[in-house]
C-alpha atoms as a PDB file:
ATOM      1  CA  UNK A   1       0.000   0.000   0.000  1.00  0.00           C
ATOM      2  CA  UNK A   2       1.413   3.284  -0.736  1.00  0.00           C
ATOM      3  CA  UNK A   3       2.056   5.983   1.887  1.00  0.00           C
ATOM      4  CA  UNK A   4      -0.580   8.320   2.156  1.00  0.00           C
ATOM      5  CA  UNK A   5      -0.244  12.154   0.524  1.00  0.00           C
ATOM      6  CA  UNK A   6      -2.008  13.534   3.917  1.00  0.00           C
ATOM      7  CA  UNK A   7      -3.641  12.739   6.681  1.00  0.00           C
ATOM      8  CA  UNK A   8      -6.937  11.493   5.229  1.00  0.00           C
ATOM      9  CA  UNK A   9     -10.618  12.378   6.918  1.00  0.00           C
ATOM     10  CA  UNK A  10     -12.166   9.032   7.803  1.00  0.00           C
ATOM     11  CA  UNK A  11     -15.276  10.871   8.001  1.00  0.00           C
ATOM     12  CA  UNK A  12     -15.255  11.458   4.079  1.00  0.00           C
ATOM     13  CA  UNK A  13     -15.523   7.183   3.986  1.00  0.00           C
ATOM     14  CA  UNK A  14     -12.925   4.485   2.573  1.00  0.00           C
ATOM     15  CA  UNK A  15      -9.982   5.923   0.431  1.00  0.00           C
ATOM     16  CA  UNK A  16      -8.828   3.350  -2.256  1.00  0.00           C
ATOM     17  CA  UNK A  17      -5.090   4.330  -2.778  1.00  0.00           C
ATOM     18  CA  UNK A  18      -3.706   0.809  -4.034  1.00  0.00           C
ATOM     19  CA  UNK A  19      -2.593   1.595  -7.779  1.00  0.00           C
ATOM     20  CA  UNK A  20      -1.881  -2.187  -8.479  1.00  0.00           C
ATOM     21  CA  UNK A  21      -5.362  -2.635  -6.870  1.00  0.00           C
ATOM     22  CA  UNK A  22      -6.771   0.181  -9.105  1.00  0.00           C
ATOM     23  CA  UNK A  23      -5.519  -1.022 -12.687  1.00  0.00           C
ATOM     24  CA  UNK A  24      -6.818  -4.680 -11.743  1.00  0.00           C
ATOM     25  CA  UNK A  25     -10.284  -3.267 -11.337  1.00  0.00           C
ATOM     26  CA  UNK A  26      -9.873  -0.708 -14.549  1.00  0.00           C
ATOM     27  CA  UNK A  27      -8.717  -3.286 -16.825  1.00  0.00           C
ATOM     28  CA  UNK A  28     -11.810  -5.379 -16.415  1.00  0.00           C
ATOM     29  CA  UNK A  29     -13.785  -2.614 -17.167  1.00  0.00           C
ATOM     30  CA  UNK A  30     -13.692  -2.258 -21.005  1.00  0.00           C
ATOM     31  CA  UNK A  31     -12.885   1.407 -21.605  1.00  0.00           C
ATOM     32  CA  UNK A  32     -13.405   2.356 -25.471  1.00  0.00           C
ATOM     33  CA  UNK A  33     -11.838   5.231 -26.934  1.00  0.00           C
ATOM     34  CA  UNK A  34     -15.284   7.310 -27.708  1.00  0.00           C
ATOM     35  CA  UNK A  35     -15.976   6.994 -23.851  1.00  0.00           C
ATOM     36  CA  UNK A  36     -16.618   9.796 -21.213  1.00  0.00           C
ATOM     37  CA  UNK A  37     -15.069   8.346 -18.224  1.00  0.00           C
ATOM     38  CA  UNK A  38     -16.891   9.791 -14.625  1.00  0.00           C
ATOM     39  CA  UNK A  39     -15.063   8.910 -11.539  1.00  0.00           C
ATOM     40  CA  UNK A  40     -16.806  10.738  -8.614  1.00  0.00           C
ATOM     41  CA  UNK A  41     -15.785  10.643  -5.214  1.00  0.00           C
ATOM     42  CA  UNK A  42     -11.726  10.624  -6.442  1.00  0.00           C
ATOM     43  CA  UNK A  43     -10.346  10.621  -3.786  1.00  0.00           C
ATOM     44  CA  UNK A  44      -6.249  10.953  -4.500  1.00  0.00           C
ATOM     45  CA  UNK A  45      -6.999   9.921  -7.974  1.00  0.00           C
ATOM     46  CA  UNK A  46      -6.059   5.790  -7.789  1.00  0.00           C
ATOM     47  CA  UNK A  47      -9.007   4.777 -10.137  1.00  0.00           C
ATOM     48  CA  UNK A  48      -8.744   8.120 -12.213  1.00  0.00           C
ATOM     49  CA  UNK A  49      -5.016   7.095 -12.756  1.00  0.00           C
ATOM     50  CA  UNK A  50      -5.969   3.778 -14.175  1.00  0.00           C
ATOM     51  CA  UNK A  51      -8.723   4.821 -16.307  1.00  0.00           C
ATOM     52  CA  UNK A  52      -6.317   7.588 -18.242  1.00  0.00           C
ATOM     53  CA  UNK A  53      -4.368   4.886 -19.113  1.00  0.00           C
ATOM     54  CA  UNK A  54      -6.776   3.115 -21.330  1.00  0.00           C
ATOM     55  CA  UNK A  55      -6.789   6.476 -23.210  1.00  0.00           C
ATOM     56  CA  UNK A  56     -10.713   7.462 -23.003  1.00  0.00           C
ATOM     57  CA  UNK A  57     -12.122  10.558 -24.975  1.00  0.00           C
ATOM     58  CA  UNK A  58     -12.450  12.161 -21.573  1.00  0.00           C
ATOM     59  CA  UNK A  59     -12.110  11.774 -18.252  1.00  0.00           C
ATOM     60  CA  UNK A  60     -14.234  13.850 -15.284  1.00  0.00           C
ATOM     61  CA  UNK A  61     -13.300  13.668 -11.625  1.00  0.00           C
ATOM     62  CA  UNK A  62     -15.426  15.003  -8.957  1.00  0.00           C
ATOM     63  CA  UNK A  63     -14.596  15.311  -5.465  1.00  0.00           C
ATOM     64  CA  UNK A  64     -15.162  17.774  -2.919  1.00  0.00           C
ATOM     65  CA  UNK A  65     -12.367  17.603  -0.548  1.00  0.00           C
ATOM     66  CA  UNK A  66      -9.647  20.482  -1.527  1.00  0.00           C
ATOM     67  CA  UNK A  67      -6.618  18.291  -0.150  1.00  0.00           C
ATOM     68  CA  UNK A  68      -7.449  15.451  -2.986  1.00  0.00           C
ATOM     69  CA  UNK A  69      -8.003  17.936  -5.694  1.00  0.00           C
ATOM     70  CA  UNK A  70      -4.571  19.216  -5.071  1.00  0.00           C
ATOM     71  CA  UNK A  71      -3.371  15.538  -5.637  1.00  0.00           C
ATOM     72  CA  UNK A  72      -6.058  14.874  -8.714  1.00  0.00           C
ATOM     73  CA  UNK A  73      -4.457  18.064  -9.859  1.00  0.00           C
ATOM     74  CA  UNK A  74      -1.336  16.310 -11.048  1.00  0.00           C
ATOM     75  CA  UNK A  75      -3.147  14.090 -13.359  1.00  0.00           C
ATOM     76  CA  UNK A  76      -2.994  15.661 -16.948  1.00  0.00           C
ATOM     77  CA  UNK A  77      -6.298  15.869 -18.773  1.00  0.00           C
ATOM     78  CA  UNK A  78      -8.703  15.831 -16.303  1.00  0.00           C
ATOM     79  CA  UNK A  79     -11.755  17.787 -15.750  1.00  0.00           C
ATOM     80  CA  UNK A  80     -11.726  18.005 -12.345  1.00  0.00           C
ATOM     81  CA  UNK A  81     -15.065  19.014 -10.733  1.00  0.00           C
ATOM     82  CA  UNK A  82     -14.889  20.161  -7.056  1.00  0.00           C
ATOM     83  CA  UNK A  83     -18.783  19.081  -5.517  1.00  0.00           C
ATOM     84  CA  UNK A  84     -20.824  16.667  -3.165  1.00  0.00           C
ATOM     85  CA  UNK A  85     -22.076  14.266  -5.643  1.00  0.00           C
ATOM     86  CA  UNK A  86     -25.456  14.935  -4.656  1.00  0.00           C
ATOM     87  CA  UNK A  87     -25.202  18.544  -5.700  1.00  0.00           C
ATOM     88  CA  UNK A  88     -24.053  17.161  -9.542  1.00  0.00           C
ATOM     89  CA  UNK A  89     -25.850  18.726 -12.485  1.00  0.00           C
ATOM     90  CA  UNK A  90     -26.522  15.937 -14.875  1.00  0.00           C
ATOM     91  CA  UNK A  91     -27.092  17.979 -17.299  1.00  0.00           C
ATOM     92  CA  UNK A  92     -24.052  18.961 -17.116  1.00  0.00           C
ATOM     93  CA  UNK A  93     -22.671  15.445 -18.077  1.00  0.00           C
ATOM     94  CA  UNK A  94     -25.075  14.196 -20.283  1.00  0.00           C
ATOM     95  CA  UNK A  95     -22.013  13.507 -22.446  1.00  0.00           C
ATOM     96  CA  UNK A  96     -20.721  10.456 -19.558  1.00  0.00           C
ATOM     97  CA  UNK A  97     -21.094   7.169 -21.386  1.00  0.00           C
ATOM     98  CA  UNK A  98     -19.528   5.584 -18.196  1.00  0.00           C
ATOM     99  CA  UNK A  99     -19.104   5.820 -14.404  1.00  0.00           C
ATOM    100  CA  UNK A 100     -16.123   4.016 -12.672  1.00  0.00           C
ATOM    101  CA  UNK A 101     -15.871   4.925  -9.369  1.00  0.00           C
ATOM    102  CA  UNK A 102     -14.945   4.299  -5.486  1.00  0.00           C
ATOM    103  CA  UNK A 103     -17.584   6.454  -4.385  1.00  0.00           C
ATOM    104  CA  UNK A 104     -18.472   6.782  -0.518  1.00  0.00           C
ATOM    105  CA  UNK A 105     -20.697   3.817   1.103  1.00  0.00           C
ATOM    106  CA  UNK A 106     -23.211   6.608   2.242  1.00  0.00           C
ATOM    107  CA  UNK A 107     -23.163   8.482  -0.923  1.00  0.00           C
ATOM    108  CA  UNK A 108     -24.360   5.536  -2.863  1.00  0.00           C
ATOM    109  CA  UNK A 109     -27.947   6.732  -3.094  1.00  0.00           C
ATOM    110  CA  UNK A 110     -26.868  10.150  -4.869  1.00  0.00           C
ATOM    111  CA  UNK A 111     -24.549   7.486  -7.642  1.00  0.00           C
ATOM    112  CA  UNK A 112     -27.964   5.958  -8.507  1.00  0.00           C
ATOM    113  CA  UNK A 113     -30.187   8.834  -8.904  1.00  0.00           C
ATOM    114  CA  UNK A 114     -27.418  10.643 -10.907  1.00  0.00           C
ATOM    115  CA  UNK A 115     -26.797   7.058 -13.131  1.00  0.00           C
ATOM    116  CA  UNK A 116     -30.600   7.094 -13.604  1.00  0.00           C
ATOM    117  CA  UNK A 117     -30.784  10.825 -15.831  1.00  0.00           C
ATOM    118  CA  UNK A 118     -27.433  10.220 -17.929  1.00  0.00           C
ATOM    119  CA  UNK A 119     -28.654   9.468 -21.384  1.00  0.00           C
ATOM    120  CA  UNK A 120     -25.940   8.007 -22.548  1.00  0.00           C
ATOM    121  CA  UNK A 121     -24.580   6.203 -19.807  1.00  0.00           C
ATOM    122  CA  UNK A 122     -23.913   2.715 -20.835  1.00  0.00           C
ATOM    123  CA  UNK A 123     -22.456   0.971 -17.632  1.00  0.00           C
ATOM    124  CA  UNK A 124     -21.095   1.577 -14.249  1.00  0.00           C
ATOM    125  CA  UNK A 125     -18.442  -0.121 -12.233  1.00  0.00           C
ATOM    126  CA  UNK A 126     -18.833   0.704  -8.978  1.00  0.00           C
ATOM    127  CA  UNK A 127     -17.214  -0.353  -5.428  1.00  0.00           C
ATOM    128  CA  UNK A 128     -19.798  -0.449  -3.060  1.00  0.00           C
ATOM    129  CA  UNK A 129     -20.098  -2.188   0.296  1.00  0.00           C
ATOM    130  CA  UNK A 130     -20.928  -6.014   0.465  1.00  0.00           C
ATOM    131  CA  UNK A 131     -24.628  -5.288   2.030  1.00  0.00           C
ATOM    132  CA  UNK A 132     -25.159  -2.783  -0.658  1.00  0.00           C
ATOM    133  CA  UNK A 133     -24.397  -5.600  -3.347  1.00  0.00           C
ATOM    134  CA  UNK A 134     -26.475  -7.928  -1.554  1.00  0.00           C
ATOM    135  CA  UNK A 135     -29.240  -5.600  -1.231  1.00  0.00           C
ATOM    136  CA  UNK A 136     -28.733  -4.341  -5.332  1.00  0.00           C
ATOM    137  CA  UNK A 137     -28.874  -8.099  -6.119  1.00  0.00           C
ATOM    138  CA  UNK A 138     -31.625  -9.353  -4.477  1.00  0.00           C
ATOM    139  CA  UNK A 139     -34.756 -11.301  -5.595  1.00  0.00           C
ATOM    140  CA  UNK A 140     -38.000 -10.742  -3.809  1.00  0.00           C
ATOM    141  CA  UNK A 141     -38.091 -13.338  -2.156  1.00  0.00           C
ATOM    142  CA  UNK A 142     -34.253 -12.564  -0.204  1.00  0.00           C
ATOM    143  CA  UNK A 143     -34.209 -11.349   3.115  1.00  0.00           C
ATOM    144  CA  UNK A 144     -31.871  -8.589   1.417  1.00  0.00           C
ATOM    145  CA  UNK A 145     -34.719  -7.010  -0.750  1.00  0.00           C
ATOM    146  CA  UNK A 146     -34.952  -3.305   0.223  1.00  0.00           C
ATOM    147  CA  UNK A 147     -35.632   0.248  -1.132  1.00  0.00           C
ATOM    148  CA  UNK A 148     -31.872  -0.326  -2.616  1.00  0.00           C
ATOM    149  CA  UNK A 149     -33.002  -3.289  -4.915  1.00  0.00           C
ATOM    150  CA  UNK A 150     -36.172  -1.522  -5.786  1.00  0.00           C
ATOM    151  CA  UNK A 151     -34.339   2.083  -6.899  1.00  0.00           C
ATOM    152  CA  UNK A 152     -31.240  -0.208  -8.899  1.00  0.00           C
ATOM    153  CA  UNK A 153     -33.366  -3.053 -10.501  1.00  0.00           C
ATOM    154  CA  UNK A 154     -35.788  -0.513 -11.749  1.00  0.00           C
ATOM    155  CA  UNK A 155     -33.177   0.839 -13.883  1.00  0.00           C
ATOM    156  CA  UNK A 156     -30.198  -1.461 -14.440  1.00  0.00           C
ATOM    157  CA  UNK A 157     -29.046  -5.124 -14.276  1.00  0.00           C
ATOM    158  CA  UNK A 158     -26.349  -5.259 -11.476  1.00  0.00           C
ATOM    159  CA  UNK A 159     -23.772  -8.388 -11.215  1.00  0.00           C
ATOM    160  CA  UNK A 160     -20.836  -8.717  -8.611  1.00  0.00           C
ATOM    161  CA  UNK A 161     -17.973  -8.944 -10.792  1.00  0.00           C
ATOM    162  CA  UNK A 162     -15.364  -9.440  -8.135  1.00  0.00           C
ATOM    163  CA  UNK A 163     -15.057  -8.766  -3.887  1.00  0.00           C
ATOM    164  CA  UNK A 164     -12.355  -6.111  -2.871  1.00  0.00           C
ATOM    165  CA  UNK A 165     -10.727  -6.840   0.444  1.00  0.00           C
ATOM    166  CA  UNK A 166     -11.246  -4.624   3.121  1.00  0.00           C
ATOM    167  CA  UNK A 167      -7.338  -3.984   3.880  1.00  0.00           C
ATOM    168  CA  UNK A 168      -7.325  -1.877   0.894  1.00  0.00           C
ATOM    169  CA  UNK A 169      -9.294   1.182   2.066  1.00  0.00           C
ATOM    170  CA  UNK A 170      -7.984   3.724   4.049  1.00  0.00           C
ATOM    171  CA  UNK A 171      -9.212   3.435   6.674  1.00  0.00           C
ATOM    172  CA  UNK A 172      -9.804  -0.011   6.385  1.00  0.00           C
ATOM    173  CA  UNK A 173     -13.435  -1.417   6.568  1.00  0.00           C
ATOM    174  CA  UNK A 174     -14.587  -4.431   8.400  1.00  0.00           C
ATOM    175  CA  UNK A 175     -14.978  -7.475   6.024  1.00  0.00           C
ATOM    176  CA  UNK A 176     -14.921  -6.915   2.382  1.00  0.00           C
ATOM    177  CA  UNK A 177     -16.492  -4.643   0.016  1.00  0.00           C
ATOM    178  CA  UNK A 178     -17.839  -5.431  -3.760  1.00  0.00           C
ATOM    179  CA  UNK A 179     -16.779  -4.398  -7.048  1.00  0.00           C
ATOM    180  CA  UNK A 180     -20.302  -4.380  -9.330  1.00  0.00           C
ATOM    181  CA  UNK A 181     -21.222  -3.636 -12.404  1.00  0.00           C
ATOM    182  CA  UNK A 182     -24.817  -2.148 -13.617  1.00  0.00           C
ATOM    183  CA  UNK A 183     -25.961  -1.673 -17.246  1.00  0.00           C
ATOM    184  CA  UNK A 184     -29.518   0.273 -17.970  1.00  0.00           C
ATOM    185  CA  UNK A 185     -31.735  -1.776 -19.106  1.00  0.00           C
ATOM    186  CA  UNK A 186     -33.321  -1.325 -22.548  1.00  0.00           C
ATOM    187  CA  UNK A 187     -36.748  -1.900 -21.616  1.00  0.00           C
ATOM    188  CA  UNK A 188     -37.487  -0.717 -17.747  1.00  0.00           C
ATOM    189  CA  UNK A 189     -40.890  -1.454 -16.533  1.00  0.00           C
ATOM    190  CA  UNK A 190     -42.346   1.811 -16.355  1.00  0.00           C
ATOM    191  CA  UNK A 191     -44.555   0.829 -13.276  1.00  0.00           C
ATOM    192  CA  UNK A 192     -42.055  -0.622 -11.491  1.00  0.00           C
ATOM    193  CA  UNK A 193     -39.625   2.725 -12.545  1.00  0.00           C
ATOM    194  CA  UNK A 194     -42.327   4.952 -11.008  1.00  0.00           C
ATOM    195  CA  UNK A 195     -42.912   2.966  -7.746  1.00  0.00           C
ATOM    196  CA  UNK A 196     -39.171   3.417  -7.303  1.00  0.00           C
ATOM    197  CA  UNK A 197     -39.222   7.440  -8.437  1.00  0.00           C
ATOM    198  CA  UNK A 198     -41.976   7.633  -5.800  1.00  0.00           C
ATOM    199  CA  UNK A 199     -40.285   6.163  -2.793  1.00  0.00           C
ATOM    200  CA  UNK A 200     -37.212   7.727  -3.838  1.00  0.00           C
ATOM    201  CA  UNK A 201     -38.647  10.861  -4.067  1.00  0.00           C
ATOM    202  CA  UNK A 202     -41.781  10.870  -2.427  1.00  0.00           C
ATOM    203  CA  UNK A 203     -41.493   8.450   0.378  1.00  0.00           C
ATOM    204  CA  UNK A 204     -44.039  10.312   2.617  1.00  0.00           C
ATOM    205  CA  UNK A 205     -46.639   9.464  -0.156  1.00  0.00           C
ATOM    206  CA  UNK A 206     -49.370   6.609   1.386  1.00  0.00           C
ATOM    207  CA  UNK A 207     -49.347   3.627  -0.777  1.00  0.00           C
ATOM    208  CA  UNK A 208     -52.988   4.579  -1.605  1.00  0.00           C
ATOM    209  CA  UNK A 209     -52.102   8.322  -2.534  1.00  0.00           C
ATOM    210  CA  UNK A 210     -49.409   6.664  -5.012  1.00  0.00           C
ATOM    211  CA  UNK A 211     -52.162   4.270  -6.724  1.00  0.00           C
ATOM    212  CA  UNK A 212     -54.236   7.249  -7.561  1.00  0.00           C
ATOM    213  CA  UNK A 213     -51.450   9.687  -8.228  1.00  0.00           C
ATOM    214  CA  UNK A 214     -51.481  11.418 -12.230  1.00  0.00           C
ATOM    215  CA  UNK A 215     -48.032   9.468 -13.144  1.00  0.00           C
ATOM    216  CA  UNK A 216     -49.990   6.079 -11.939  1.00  0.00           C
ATOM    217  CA  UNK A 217     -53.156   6.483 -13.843  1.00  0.00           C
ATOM    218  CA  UNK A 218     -51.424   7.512 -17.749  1.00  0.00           C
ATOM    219  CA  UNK A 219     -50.965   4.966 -20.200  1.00  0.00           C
ATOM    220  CA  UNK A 220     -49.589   2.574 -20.599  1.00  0.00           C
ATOM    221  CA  UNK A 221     -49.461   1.217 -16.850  1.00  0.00           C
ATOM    222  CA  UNK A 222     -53.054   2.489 -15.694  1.00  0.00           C
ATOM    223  CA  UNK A 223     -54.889  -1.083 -16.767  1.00  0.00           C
ATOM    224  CA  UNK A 224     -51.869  -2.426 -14.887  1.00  0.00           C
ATOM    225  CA  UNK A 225     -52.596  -0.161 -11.403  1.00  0.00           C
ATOM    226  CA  UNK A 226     -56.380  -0.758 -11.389  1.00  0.00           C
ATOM    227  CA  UNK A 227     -55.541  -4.625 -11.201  1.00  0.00           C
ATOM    228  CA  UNK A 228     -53.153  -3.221  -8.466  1.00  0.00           C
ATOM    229  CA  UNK A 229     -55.404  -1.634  -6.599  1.00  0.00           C
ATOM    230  CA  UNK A 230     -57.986  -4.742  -6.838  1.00  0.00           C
ATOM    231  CA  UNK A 231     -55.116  -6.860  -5.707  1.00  0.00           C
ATOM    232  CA  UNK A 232     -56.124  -7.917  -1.341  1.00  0.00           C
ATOM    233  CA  UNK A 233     -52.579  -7.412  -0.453  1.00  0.00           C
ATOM    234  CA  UNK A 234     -52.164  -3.955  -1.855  1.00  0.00           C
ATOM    235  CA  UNK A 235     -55.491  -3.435  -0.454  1.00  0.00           C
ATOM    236  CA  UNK A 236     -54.094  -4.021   2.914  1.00  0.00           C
ATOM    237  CA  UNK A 237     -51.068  -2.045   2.618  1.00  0.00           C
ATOM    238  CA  UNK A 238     -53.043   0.881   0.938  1.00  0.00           C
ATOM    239  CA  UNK A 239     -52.803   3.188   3.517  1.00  0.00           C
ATOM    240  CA  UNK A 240     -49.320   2.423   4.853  1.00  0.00           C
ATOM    241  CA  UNK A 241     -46.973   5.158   4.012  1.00  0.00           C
ATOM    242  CA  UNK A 242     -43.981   3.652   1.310  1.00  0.00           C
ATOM    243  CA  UNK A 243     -41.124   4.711   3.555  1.00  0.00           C
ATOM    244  CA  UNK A 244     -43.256   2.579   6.123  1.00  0.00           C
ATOM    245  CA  UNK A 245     -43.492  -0.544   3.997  1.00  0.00           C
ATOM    246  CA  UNK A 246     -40.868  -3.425   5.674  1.00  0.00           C
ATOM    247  CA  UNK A 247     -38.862  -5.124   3.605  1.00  0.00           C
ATOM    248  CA  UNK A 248     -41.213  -7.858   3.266  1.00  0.00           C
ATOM    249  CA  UNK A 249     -44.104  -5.683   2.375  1.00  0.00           C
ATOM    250  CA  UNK A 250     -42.160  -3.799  -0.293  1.00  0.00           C
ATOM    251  CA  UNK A 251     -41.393  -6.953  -2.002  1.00  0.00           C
ATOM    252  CA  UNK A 252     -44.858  -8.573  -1.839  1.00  0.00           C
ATOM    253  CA  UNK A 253     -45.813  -5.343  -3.415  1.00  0.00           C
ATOM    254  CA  UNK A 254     -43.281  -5.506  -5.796  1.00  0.00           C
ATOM    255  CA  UNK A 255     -44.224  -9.138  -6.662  1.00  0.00           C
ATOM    256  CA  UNK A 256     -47.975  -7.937  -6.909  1.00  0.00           C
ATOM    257  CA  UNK A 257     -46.905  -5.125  -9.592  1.00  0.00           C
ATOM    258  CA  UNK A 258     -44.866  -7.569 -11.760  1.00  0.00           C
ATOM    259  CA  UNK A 259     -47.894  -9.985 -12.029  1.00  0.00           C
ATOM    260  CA  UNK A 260     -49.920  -7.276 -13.188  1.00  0.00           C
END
């Protein structure tokens, strides 16, 4: 492991500084030359290293801590954006066509909702921690299922490509974490995306006020949220608020909607 540039902020999450560690993870990642590389939460700039080697069209880095943009500074060619990822623009970076990234554990939430409105995003290697992957993984019927499943799967297929030992981050992390991959899907279910848009965004919403809402009752998922709203179990859980449901209730609900 190499020696750190300064003394890092464990409160800004797990540091990946391992360059050996880094290129292993880039190479597998299939970089083509018309690709718009987005590495947010870059830390020192180990994974933004790597990926200028495979010689992308572009390469952004975002990261909001001063101390590693003084270090990202020394890579040439990169645009180096200074933010919380959570306060991104995506329109902005509607030209990203891939994110590869160590972002923070607790930050993982903002990566999906900025993933979800890049238009040309085509995949997104991400290390994330192993409950996250579990969670972003999961089948209904998994113990695991959560509001994480329901806000990835709506979008993207996710597979665990490979685990990353926890000795690597600094500071270290108990266990192991994941590295995944996630490609959009060409054909979301548009009830299932709006279920996931709604208890991402409107979690307060009652499970009732959500079956009647305008985005529920257009075509072409209306048929399918009448049959919902028929359905006895939804009809139980109708006036249970969505960031209520448990995990077992948001997956029979999710089961419900796909058999619609």
């Amino acid at each position: 492991m190499p020696a750190r540039p300064f003394p890092l902020d464990p409160d800004l999450d797990q540091h990946l500084l391992d360059p050996r560690l880094a290129a292993d993870l880039v190479a597998g990642a299939e970089i083509l030359p018309d690709d718009v590389v987005l590495d947010v939460g870059a830390g020192t700039g180990a994974l933004t290293g790597a990926i200028l080697r495979h010689r992308p069209r572009s390469v952004i880095a975002v990261e909001p801590d001063p101390r590693c943009l003084a270090a990202l500074g020394g890579l040439p060619g990169v645009d180096l954006r200074s933010a919380r990822i959570q306060d991104l623009d995506p329109a902005e970076l509607d030209a990203v066509t891939r994110i590869i990234a160590n972002p923070p554990f607790s930050a993982l939430h903002h990566v999906i909702g900025l993933a979800r409105r890049l238009p040309r995003l085509r995949a997104a290697d991400l290390c994330v921690g192993r409950r996250w992957a579990a969670a972003a993984t999961a089948m209904p019927a998994d113990p695991y299922y959560s509001v994480i499943t329901l806000d990835v799967t709506a979008r993207f297929s996710v597979a665990v490509r490979r685990t990353v030992p926890g000795s690597a981050f600094t500071p270290a992390i108990a266990g192991s974490a994941a590295w995944v991959r996630l490609l959009p899907l060409a054909r979301p279910d548009p009830l299932l995306d709006l279920l996931a848009v709604a208890v991402r965004e409107h979690s307060g919403l009652r499970l009732k006020q959500w079956l009647r809402s305008p985005p529920a009752n257009r075509p072409p998922v209306r048929d399918r949220v009448r049959a919902l709203r028929a359905d006895p179990l939804v009809r139980a859980l109708q006036q249970r608020r969505l960031s209520a449901l448990t995990r077992p209730e948001l997956a029979a609900l999710v089961g419900c909607l796909q058999r619609c």
